[in-house]
N, C-alpha and C. Protein backbone atom coordinates (compact mmCIF):
# COMPACT_ATOMS: atom_id res chain seq x y z
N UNK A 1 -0.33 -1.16 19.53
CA UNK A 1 -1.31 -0.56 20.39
C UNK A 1 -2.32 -1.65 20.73
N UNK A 2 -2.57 -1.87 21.99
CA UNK A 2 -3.62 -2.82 22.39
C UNK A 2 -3.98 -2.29 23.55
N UNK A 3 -5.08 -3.49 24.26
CA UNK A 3 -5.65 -3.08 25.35
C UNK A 3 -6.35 -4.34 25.96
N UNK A 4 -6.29 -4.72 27.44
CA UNK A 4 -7.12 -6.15 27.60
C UNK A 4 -8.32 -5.84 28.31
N UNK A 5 -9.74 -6.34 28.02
CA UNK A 5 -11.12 -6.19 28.54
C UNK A 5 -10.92 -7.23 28.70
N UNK A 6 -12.04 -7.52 30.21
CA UNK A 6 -12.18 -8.73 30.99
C UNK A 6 -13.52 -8.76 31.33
N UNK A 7 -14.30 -9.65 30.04
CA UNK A 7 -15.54 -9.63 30.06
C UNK A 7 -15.80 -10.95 30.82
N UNK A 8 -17.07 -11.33 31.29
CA UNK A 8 -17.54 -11.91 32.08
C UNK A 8 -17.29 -13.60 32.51
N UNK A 9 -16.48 -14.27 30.82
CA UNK A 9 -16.19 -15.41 30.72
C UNK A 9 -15.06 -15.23 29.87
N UNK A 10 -14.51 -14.40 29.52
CA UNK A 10 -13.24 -14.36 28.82
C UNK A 10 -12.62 -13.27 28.51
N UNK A 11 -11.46 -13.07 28.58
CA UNK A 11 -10.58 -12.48 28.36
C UNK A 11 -10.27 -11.66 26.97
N UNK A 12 -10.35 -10.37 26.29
CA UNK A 12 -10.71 -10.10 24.88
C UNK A 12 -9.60 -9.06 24.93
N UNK A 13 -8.33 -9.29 24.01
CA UNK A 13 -7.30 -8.49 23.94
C UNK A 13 -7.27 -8.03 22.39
N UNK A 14 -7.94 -6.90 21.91
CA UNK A 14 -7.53 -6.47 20.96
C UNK A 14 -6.08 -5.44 20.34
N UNK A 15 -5.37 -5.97 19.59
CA UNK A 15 -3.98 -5.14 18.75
C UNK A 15 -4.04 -4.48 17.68
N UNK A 16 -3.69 -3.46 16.99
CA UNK A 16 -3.54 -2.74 16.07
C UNK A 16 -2.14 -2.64 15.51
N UNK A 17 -1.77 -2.98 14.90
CA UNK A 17 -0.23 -3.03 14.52
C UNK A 17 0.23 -2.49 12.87
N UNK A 18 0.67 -1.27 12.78
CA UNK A 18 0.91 -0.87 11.89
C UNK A 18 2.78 -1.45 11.39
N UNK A 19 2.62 -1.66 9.89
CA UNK A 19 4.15 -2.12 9.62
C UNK A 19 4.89 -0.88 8.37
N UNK A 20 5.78 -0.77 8.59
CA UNK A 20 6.06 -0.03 7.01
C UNK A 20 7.24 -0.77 6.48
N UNK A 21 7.46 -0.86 5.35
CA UNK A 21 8.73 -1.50 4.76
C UNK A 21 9.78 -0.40 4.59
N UNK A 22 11.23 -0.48 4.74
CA UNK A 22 11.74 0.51 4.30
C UNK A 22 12.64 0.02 3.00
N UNK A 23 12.75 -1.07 2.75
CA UNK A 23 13.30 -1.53 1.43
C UNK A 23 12.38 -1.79 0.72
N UNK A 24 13.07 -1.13 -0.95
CA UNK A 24 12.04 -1.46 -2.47
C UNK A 24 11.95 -2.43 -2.36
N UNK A 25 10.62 -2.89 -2.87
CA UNK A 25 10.53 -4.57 -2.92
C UNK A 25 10.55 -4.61 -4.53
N UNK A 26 10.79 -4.18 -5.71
CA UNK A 26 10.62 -4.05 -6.76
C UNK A 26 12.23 -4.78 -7.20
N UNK A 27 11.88 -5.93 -7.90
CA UNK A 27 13.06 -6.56 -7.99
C UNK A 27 13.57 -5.64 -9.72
N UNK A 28 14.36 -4.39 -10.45
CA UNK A 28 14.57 -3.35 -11.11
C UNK A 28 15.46 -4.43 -12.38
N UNK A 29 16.22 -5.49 -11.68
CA UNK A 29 17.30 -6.12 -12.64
C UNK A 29 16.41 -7.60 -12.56
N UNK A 30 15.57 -7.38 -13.69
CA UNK A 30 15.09 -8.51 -14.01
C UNK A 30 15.46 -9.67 -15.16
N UNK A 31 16.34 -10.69 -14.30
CA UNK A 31 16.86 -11.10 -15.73
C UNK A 31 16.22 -12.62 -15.60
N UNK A 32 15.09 -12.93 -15.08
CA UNK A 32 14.51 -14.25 -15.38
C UNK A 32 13.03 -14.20 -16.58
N UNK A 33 13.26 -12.61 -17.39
CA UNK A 33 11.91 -12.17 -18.04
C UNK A 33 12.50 -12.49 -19.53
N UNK A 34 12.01 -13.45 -20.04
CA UNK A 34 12.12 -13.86 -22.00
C UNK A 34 11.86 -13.00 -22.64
N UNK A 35 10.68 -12.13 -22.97
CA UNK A 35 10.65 -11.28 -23.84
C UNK A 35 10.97 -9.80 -22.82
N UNK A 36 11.68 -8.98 -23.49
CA UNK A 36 12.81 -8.11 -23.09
C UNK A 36 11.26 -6.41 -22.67
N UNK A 37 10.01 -7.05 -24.13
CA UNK A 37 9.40 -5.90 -23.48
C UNK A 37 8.43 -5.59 -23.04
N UNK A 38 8.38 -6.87 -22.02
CA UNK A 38 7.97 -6.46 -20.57
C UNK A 38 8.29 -5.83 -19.72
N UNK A 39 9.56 -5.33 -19.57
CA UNK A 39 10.14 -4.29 -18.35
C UNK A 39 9.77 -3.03 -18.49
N UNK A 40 8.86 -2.86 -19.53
CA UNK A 40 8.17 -1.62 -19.33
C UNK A 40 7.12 -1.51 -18.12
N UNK A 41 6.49 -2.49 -17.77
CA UNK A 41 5.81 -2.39 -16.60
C UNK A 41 6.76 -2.36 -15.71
N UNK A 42 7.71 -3.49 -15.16
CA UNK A 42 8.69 -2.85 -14.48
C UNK A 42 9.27 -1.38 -14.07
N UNK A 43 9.53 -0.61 -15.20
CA UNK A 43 10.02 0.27 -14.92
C UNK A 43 8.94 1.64 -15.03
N UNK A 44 8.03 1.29 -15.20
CA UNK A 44 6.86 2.26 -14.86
C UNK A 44 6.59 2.99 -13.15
N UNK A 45 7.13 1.58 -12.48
CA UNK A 45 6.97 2.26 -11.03
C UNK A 45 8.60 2.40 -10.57
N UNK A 46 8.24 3.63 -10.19
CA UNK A 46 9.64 3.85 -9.08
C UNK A 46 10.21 2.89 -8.16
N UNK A 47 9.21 2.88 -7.81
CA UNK A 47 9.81 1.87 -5.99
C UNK A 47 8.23 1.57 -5.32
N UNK A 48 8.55 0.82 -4.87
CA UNK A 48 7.54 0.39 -4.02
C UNK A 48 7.48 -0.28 -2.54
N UNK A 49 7.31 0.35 -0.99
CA UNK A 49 7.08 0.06 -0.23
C UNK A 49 6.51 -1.18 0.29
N UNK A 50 6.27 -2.11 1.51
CA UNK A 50 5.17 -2.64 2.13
C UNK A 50 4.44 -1.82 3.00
N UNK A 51 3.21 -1.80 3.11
CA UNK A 51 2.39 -0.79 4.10
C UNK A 51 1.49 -1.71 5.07
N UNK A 52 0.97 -2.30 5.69
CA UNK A 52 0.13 -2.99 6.27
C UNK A 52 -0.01 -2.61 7.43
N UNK A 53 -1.50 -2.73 7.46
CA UNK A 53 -2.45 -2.32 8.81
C UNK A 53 -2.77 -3.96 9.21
N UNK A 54 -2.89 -4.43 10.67
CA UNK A 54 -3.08 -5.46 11.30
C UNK A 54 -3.88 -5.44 12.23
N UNK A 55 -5.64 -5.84 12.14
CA UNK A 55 -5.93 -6.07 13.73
C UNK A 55 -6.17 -7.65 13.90
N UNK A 56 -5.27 -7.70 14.90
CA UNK A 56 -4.88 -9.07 15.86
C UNK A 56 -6.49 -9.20 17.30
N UNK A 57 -7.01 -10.26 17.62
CA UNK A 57 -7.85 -10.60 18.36
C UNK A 57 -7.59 -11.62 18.97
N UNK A 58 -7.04 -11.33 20.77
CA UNK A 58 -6.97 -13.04 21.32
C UNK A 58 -7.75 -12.68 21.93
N UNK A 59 -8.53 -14.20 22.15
CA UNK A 59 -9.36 -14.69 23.58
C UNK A 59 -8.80 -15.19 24.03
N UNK A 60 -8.78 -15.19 25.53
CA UNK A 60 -8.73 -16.38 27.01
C UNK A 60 -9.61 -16.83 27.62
């Protein structure tokens, strides 16, 4: 979603850009971890998304 204003000496295009991830980013088969009980944090979360909100600002 954007929009361009054309103010008096420049050009001001603001964006809004929403992202969602649809793959877990939670790597579940962790086998680069030495002590074994740490994967309790690991496996505490289900899954986990990316979510990110973006506002983008060009001038001309």
């Amino acid at each position: 979603m954007g929009c361009d204003m054309y103010l008096p000496f420049f050009k001001l295009i603001p964006e809004l850009k929403f992202s969602f991830g649809l793959l877990d980013i939670i790597r579940h088969k962790r086998t680069d971890l030495i002590d074994g009980s740490l994967m309790k944090y690991t496996n505490a979360v289900d899954d986990a998304h990316a979510k990110m909100i973006t506002l983008t600002l060009y001038f001309e």
